[in-house]
N, C-alpha and C. Protein backbone atom coordinates (compact mmCIF):
# COMPACT_ATOMS: atom_id res chain seq x y z
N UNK A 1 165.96 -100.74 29.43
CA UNK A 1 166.62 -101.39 28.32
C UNK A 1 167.49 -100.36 27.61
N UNK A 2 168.24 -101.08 26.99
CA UNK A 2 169.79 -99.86 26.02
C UNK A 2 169.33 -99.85 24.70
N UNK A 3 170.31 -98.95 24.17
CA UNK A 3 170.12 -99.24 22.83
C UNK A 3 170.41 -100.34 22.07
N UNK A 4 171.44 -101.35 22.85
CA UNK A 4 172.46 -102.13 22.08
C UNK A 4 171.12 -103.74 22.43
N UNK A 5 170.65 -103.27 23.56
CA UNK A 5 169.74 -104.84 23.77
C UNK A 5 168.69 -104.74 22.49
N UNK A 6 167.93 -103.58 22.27
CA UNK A 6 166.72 -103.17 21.15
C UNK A 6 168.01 -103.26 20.16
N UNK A 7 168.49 -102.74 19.28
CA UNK A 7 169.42 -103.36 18.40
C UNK A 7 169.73 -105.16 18.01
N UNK A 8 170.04 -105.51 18.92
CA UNK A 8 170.59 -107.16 19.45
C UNK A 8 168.73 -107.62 18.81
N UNK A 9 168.04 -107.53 19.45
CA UNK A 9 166.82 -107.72 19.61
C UNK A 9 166.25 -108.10 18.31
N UNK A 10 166.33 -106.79 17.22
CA UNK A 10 165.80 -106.38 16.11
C UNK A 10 166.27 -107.62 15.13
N UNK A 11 168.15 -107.50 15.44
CA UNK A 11 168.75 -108.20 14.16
C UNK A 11 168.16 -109.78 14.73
N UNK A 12 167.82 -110.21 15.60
CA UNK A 12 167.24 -111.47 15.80
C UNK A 12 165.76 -111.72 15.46
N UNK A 13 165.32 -111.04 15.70
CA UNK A 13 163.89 -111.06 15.00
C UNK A 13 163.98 -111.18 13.31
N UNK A 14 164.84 -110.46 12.65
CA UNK A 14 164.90 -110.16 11.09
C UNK A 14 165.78 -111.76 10.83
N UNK A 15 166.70 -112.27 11.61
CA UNK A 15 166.88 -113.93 11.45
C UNK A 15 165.61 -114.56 11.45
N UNK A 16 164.85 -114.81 12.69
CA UNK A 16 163.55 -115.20 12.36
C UNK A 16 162.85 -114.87 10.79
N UNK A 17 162.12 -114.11 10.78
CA UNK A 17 161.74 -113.77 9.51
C UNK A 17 162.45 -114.55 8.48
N UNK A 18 163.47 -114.04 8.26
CA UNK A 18 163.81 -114.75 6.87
C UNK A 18 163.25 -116.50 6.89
N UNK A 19 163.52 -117.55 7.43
CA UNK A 19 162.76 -118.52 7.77
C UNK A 19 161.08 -118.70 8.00
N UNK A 20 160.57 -117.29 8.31
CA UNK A 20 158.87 -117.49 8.33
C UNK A 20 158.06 -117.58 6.84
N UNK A 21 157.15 -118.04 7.23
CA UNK A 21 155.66 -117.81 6.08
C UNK A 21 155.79 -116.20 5.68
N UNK A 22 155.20 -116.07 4.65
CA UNK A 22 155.06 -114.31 4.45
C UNK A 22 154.12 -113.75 5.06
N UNK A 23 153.25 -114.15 5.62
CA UNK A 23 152.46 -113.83 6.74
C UNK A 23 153.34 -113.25 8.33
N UNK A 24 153.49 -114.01 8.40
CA UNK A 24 154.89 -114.12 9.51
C UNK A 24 155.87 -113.04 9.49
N UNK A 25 156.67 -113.37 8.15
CA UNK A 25 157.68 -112.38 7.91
C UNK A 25 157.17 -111.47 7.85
N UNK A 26 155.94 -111.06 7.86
CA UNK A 26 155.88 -109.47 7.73
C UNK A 26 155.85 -108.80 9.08
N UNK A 27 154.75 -109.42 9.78
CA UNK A 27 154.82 -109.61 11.34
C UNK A 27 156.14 -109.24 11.94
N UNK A 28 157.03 -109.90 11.64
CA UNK A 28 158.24 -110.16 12.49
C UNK A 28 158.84 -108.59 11.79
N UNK A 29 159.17 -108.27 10.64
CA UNK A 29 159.70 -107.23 9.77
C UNK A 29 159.38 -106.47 11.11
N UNK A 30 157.69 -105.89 10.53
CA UNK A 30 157.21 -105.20 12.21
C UNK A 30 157.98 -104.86 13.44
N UNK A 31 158.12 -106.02 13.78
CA UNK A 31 158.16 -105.79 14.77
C UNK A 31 160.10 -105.77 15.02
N UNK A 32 160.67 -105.90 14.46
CA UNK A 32 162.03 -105.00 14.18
C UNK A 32 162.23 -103.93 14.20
N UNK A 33 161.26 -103.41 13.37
CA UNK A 33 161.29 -102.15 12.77
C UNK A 33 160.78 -101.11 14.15
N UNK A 34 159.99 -102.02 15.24
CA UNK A 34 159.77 -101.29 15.96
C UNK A 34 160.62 -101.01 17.10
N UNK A 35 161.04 -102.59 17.47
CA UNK A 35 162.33 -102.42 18.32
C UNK A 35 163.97 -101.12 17.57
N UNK A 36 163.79 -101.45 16.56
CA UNK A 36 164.95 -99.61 15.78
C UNK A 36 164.41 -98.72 16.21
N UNK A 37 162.85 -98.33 16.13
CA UNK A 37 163.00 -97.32 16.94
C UNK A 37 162.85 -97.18 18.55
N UNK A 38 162.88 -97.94 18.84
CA UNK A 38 163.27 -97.71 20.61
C UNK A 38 164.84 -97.68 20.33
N UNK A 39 165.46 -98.05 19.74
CA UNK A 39 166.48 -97.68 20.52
C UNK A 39 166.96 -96.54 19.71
N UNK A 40 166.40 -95.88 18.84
CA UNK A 40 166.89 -94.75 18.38
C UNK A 40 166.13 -93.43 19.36
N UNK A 41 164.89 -94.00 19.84
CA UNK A 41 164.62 -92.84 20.29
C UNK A 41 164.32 -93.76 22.08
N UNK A 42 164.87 -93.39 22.75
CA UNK A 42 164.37 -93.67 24.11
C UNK A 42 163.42 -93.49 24.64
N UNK A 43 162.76 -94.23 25.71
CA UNK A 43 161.57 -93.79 26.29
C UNK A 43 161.88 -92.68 27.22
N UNK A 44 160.69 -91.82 27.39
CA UNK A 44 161.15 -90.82 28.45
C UNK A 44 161.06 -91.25 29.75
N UNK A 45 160.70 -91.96 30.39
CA UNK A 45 161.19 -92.97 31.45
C UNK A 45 162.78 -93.21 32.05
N UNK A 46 163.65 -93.52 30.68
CA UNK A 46 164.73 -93.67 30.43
C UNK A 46 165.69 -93.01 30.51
N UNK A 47 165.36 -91.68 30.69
CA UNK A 47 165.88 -90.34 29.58
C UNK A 47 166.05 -89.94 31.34
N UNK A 48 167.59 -88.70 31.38
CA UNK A 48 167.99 -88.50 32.08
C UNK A 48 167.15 -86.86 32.37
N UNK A 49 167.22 -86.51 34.14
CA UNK A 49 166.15 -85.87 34.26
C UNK A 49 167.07 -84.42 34.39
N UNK A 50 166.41 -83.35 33.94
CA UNK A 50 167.22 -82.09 33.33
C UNK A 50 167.85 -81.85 34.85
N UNK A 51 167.10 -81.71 35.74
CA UNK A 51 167.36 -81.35 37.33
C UNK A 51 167.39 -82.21 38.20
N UNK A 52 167.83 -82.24 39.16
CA UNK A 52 168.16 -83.39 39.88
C UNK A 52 167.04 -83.17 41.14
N UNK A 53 166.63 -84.65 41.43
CA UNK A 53 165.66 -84.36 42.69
C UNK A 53 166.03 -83.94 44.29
N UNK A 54 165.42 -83.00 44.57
CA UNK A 54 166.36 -82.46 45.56
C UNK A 54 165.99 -83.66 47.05
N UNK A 55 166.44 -83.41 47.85
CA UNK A 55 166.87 -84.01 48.88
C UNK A 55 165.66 -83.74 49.98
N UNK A 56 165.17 -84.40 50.82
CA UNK A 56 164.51 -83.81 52.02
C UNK A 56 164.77 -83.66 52.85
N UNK A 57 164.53 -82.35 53.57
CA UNK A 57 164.60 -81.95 55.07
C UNK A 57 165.02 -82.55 55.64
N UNK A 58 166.16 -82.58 56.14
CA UNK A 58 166.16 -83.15 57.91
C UNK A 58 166.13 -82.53 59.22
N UNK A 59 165.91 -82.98 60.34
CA UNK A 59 165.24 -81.90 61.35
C UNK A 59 166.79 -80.75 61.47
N UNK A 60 167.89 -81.52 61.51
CA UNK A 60 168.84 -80.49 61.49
C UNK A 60 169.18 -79.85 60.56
N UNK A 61 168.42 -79.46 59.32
CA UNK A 61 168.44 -78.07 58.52
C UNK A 61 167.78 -77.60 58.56
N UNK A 62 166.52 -78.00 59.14
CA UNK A 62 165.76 -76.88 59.37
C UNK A 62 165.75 -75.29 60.34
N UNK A 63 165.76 -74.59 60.43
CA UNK A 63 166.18 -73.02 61.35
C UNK A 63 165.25 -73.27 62.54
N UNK A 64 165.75 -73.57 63.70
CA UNK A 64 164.58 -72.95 64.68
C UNK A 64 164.10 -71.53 65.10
């Protein structure tokens, strides 16, 4: 997922809310608040890898 889907995400949830019980709305607040931070901070899953994975052997690089 991007930043812009968790963004998209959040401001739809905080539409909800305004329409919920205060029970609800708080719930939902929540859970906005949690989708902002995914997309402020990425999962490391996500996250690009410092080194690149190298390649394997094939019989013709190997030295006889």
């Amino acid at each position: 997922m991007n930043e812009d889907f968790y963004r998209a995400r959040a401001s739809q949830v905080r539409d909800i809310a305004e329409r919920a019980d205060p029970f609800t709305k708080q719930r939902l607040l929540k859970l906005a608040d949690n989708y902002e931070f995914r997309a402020r901070n990425p999962s490391r899953a996500s996250r690009p890898t410092a080194r690149p994975i190298p390649l394997p052997f094939t019989q013709n690089d190997r030295k006889a």
